[in-house]
N, C-alpha and C. Protein backbone atom coordinates (compact mmCIF):
# COMPACT_ATOMS: atom_id res chain seq x y z
N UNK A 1 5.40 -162.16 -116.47
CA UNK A 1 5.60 -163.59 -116.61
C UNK A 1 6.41 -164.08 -115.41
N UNK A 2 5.99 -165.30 -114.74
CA UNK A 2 6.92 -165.74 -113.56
C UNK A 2 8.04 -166.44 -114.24
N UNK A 3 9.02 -166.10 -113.13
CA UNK A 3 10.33 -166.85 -113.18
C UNK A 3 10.08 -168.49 -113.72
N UNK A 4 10.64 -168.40 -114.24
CA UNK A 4 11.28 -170.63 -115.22
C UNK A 4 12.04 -170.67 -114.19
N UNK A 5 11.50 -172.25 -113.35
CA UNK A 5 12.64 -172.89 -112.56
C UNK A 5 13.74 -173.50 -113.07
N UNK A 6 13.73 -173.85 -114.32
CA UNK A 6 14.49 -174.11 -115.31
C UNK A 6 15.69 -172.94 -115.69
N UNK A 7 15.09 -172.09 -116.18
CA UNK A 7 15.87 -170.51 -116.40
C UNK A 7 16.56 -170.24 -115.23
N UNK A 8 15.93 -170.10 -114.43
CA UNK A 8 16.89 -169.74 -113.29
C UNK A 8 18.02 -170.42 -112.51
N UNK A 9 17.78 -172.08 -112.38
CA UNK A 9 18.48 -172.72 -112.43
C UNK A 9 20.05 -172.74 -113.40
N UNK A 10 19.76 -172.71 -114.59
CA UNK A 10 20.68 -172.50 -115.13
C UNK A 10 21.45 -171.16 -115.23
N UNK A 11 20.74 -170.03 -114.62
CA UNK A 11 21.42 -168.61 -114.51
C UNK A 11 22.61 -168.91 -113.19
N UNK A 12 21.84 -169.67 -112.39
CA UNK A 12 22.77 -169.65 -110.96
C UNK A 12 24.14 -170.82 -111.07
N UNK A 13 23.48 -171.80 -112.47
CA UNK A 13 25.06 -172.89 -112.43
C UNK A 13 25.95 -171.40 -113.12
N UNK A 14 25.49 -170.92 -114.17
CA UNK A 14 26.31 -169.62 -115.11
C UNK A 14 27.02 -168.84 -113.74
N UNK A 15 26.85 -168.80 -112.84
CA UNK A 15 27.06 -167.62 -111.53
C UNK A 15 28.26 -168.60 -110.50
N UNK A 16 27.84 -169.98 -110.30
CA UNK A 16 28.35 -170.77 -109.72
C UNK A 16 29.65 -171.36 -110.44
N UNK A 17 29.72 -171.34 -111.72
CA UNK A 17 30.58 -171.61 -112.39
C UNK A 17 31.77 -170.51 -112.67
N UNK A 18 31.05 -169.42 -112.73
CA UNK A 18 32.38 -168.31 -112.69
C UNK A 18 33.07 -168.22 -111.65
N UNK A 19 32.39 -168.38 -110.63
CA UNK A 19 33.26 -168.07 -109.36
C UNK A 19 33.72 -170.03 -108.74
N UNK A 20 33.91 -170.71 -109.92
CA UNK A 20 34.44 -171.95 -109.40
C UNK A 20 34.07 -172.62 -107.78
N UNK A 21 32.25 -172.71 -107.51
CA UNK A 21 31.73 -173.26 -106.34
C UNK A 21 31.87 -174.27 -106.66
N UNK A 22 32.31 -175.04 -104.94
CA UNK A 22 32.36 -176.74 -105.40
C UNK A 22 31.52 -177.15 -104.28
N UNK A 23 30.97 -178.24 -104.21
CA UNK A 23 31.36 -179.01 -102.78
C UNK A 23 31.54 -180.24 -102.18
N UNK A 24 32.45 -180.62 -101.54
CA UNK A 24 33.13 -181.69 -101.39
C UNK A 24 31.30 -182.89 -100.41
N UNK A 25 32.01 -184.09 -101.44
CA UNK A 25 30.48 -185.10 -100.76
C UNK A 25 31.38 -186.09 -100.16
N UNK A 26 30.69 -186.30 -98.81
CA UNK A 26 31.11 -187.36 -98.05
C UNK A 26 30.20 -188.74 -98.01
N UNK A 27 30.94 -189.39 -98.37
CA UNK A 27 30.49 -191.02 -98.66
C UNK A 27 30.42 -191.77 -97.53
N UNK A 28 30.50 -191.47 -96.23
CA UNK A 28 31.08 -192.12 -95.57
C UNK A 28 30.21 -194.07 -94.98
N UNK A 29 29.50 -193.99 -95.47
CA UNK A 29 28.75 -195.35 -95.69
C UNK A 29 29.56 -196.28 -96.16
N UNK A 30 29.60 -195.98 -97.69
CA UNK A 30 30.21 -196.11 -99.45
C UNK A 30 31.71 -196.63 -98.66
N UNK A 31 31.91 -195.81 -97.89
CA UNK A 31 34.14 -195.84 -97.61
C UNK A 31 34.06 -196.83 -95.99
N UNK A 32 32.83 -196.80 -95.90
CA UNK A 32 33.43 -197.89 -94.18
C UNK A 32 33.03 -199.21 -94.84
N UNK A 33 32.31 -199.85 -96.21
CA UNK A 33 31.72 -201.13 -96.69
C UNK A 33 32.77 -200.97 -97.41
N UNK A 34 33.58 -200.28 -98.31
CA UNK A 34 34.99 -200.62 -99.11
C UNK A 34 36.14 -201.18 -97.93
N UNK A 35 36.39 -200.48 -96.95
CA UNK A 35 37.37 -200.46 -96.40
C UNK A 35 36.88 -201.97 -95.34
N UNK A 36 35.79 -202.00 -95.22
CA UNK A 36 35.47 -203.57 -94.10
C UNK A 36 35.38 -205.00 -95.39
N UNK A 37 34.81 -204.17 -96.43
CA UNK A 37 35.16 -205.23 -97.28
C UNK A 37 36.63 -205.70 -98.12
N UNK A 38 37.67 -204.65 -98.00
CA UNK A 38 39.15 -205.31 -98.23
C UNK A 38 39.16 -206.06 -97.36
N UNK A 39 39.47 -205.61 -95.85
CA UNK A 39 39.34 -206.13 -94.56
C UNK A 39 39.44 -207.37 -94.65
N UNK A 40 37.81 -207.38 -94.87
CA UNK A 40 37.41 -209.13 -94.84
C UNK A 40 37.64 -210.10 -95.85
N UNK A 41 38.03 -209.42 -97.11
CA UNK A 41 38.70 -210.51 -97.57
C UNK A 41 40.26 -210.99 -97.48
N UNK A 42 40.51 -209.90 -97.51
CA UNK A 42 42.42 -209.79 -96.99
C UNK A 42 42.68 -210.75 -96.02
N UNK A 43 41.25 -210.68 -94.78
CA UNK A 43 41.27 -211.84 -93.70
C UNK A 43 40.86 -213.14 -94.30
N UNK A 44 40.40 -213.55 -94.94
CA UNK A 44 40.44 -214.25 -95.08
C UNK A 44 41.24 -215.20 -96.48
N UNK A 45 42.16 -214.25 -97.21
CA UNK A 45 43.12 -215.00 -98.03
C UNK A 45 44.12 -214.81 -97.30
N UNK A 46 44.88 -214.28 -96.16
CA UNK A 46 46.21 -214.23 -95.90
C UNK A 46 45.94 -214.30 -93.85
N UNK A 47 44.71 -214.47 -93.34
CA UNK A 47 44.91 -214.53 -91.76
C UNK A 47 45.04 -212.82 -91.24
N UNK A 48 45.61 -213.03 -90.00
CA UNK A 48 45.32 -211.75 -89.70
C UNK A 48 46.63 -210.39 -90.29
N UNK A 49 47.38 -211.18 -91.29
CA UNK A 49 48.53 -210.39 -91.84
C UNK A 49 47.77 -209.98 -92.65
N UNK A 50 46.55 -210.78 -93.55
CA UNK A 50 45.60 -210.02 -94.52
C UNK A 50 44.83 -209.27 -93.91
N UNK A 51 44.60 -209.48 -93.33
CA UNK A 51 43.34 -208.21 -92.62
C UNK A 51 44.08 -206.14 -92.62
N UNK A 52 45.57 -206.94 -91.82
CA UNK A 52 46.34 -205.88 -91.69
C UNK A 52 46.43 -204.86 -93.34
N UNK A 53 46.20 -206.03 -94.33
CA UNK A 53 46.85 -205.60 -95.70
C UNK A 53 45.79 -205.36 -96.40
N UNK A 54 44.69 -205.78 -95.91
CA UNK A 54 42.99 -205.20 -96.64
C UNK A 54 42.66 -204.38 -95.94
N UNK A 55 43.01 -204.11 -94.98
CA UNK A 55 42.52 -202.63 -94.02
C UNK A 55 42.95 -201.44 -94.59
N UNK A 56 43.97 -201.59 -94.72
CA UNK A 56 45.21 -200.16 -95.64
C UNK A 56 44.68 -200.05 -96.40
N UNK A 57 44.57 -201.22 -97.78
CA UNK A 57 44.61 -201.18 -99.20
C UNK A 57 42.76 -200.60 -98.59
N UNK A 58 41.64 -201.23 -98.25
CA UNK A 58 40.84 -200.65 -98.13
C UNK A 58 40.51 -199.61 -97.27
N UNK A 59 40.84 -198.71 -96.72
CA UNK A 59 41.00 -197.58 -96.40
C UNK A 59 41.66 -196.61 -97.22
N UNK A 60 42.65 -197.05 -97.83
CA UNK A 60 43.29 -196.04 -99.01
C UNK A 60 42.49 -196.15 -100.45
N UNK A 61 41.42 -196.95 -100.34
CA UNK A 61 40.82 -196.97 -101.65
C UNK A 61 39.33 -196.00 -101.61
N UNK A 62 38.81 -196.15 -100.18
CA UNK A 62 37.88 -196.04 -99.65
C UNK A 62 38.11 -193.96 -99.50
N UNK A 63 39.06 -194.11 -99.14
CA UNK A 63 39.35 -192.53 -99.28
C UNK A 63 39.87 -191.60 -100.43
N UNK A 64 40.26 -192.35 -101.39
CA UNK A 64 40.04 -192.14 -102.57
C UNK A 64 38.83 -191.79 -103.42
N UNK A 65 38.26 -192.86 -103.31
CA UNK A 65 36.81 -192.92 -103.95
C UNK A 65 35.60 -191.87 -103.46
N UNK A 66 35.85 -191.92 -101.88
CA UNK A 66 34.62 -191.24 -101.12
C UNK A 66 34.75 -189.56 -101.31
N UNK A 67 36.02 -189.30 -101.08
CA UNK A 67 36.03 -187.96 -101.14
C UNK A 67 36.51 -187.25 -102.36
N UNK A 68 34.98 -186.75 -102.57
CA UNK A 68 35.67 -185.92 -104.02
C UNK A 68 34.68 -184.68 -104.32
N UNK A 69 35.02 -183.90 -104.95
CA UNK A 69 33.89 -182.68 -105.55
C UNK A 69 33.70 -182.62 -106.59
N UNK A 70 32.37 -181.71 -106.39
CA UNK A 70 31.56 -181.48 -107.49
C UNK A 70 31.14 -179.99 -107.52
N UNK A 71 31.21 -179.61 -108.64
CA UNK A 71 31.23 -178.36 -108.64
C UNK A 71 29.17 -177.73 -108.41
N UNK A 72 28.96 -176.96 -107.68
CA UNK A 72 27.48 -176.42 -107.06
C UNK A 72 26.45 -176.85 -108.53
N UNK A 73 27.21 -176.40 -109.94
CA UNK A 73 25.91 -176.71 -110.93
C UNK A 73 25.92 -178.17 -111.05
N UNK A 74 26.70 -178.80 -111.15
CA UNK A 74 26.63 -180.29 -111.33
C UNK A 74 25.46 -180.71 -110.18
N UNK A 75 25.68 -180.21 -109.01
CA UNK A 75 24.42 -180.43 -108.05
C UNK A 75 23.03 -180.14 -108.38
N UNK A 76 23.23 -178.97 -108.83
CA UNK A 76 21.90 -178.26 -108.93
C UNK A 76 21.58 -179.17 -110.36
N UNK A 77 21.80 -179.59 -111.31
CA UNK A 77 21.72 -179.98 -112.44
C UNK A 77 20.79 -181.46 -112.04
N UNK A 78 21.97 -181.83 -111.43
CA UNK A 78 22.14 -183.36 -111.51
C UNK A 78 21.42 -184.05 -110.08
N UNK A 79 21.72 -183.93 -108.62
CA UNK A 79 21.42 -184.07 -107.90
C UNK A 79 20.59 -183.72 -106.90
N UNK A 80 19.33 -182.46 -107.24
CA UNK A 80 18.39 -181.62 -106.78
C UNK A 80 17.09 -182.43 -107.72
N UNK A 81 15.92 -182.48 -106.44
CA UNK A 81 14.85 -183.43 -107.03
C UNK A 81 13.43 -182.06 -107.43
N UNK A 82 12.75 -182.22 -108.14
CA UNK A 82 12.17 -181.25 -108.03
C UNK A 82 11.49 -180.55 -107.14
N UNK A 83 11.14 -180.66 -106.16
CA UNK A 83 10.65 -180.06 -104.94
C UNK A 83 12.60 -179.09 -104.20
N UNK A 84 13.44 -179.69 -104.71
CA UNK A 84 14.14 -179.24 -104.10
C UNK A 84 14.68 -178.01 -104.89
N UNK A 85 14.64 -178.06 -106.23
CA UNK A 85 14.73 -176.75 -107.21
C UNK A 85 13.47 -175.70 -107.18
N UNK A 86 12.53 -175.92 -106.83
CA UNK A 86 11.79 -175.40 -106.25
C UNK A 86 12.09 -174.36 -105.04
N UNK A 87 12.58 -175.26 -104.15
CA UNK A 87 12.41 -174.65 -102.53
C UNK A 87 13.87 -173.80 -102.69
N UNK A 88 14.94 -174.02 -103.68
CA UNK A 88 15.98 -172.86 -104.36
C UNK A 88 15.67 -172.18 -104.97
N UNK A 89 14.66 -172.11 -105.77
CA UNK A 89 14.11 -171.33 -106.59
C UNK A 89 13.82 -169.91 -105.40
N UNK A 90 12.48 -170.35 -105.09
CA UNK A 90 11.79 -169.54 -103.96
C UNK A 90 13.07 -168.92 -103.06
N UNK A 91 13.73 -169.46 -102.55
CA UNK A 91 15.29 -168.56 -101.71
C UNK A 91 15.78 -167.57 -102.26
N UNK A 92 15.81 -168.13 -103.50
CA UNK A 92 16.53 -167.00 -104.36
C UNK A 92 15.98 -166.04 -104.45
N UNK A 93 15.03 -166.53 -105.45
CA UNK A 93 13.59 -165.33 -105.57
C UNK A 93 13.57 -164.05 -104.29
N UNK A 94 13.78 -164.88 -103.10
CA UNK A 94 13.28 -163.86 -101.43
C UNK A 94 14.86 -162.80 -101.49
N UNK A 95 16.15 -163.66 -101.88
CA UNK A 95 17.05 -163.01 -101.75
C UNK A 95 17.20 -161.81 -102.64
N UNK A 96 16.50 -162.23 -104.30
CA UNK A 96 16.71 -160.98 -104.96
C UNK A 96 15.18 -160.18 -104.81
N UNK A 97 14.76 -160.06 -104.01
CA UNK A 97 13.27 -158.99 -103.58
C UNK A 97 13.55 -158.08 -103.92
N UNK A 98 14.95 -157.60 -103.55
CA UNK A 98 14.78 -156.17 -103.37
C UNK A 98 14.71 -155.59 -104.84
N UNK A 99 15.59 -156.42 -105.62
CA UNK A 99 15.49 -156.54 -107.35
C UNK A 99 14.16 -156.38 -107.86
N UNK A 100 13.84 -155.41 -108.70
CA UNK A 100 12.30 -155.54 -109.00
C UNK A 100 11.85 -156.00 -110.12
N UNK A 101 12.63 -157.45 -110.66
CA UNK A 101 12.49 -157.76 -112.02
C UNK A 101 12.18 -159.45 -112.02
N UNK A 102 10.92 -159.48 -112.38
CA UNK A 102 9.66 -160.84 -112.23
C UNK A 102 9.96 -161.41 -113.56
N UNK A 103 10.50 -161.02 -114.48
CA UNK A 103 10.41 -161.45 -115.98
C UNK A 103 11.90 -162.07 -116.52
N UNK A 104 11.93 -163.48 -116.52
CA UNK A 104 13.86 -163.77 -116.66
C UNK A 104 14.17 -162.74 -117.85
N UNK A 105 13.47 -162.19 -119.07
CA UNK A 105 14.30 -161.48 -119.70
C UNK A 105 15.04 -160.56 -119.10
N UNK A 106 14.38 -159.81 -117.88
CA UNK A 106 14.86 -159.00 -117.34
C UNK A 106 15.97 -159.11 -115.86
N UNK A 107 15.56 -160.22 -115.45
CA UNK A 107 16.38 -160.98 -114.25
C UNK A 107 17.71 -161.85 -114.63
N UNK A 108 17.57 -162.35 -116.10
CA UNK A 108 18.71 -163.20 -116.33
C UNK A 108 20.16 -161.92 -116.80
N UNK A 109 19.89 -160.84 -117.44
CA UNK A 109 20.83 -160.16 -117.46
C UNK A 109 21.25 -159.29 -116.42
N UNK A 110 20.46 -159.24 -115.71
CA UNK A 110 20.62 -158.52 -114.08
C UNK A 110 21.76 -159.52 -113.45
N UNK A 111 21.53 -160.49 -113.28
CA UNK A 111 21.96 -161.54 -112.44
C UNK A 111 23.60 -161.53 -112.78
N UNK A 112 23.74 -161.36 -114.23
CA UNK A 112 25.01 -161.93 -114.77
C UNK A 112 25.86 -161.02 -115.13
N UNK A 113 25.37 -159.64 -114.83
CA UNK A 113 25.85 -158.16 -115.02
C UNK A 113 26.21 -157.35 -113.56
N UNK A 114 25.42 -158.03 -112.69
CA UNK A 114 25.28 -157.29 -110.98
C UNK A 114 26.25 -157.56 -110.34
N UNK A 115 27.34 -157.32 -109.72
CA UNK A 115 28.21 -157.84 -108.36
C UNK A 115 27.09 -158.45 -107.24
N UNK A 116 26.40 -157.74 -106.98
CA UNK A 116 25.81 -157.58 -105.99
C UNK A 116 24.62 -158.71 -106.13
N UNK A 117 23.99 -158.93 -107.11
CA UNK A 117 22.74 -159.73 -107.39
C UNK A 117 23.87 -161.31 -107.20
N UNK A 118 25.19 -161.16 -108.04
CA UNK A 118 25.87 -162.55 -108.09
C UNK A 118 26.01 -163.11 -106.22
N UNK A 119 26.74 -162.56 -105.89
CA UNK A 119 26.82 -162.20 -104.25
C UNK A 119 25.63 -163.16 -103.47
N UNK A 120 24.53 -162.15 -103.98
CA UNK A 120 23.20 -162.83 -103.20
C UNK A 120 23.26 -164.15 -103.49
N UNK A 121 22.48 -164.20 -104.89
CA UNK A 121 22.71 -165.86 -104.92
C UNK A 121 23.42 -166.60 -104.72
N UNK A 122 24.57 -166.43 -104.80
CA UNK A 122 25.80 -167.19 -104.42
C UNK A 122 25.74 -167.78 -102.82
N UNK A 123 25.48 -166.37 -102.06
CA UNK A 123 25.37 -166.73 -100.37
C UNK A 123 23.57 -167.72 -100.74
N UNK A 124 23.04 -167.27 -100.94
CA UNK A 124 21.44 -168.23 -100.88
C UNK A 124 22.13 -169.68 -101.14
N UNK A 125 22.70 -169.69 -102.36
CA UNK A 125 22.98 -171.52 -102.59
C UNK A 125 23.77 -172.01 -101.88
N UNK A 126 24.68 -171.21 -100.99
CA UNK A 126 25.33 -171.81 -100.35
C UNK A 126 25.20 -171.82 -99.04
N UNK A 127 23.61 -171.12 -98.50
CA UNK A 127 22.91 -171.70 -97.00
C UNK A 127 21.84 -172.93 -97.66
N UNK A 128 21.45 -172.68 -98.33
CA UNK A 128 20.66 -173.96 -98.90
C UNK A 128 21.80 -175.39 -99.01
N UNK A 129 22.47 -175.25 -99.84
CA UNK A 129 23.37 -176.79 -99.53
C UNK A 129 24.03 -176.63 -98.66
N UNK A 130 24.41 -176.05 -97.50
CA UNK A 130 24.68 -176.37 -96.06
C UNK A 130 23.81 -176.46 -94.97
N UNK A 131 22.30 -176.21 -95.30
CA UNK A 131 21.69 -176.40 -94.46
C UNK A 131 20.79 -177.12 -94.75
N UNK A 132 19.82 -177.58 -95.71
CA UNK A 132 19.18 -178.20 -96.24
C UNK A 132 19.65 -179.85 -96.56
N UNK A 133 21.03 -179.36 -97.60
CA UNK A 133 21.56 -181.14 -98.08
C UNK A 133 22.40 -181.19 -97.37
N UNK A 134 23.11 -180.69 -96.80
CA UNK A 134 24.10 -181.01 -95.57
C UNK A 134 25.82 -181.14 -96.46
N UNK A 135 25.88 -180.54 -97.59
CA UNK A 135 27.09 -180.65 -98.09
C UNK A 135 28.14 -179.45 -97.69
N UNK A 136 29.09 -179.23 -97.99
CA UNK A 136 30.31 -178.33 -97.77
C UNK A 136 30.56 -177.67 -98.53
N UNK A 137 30.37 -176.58 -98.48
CA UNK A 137 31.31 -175.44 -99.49
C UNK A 137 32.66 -175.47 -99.96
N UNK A 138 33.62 -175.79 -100.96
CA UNK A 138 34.94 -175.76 -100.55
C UNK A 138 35.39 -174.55 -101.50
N UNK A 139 36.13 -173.96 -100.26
CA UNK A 139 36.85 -172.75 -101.35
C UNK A 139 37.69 -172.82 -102.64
């Protein structure tokens, strides 16, 4: 029976979650329209003393808001489209080859019992969201 992209998915948040993967998302769009929009209103209720005082307040809000994490399953859960659980799927799959077990009954307790199988996947998801979605690993 082939691998459930589903099943497996959820074997790797189970893998990602023990070893507490996060990764930090940068907003930086989201935090330059917060921070130009204090700005501009600050400028325009108080002159250029407001601007001074919507720049801060929006920049300190803007960096608040923008930078924050999420832990790798919340991604994989929540923010992976299906073509993209897919194209993780298949990585994984290549990473555990050497594993000779096609059937999740037999792959899902491998995975969650192995040092070595955890390892793999772990490094796979984490060249896939650094090279693919462009997010950050944070230790």
């Amino acid at each position: 029976m082939p691998l459930d992209t589903q099943e497996l998915m959820s074997a790797i948040s189970i893998i990602t979650d023990e070893h507490n993967m996060r990764v930090t998302l940068k907003q930086s769009t989201k935090g330059a329209m917060l921070a130009g929009g204090f700005c501009f209103v600050g400028g325009l209720l108080a002159g250029p003393v407001g601007l001074a005082i919507g720049g801060a307040i929006g920049g300190l809000t803007a960096a608040n808001v923008c930078s924050n994490f999420k832990s790798v399953s919340q991604v994989i859960n929540e923010d992976l489209t299906v073509a993209q659980r897919e194209e993780l799927k298949i990585r994984v799959e290549r990473a555990l080859r050497s594993i000779d077990a096609t059937d999740v009954a037999l792959l899902l307790p491998l995975l969650l019992n192995s040092e070595a199988a955890k390892v793999a996947v772990m490094r796979e998801v984490a060249n896939y969201l650094t090279s693919q979605m462009r997010m950050q690993i944070v230790d």
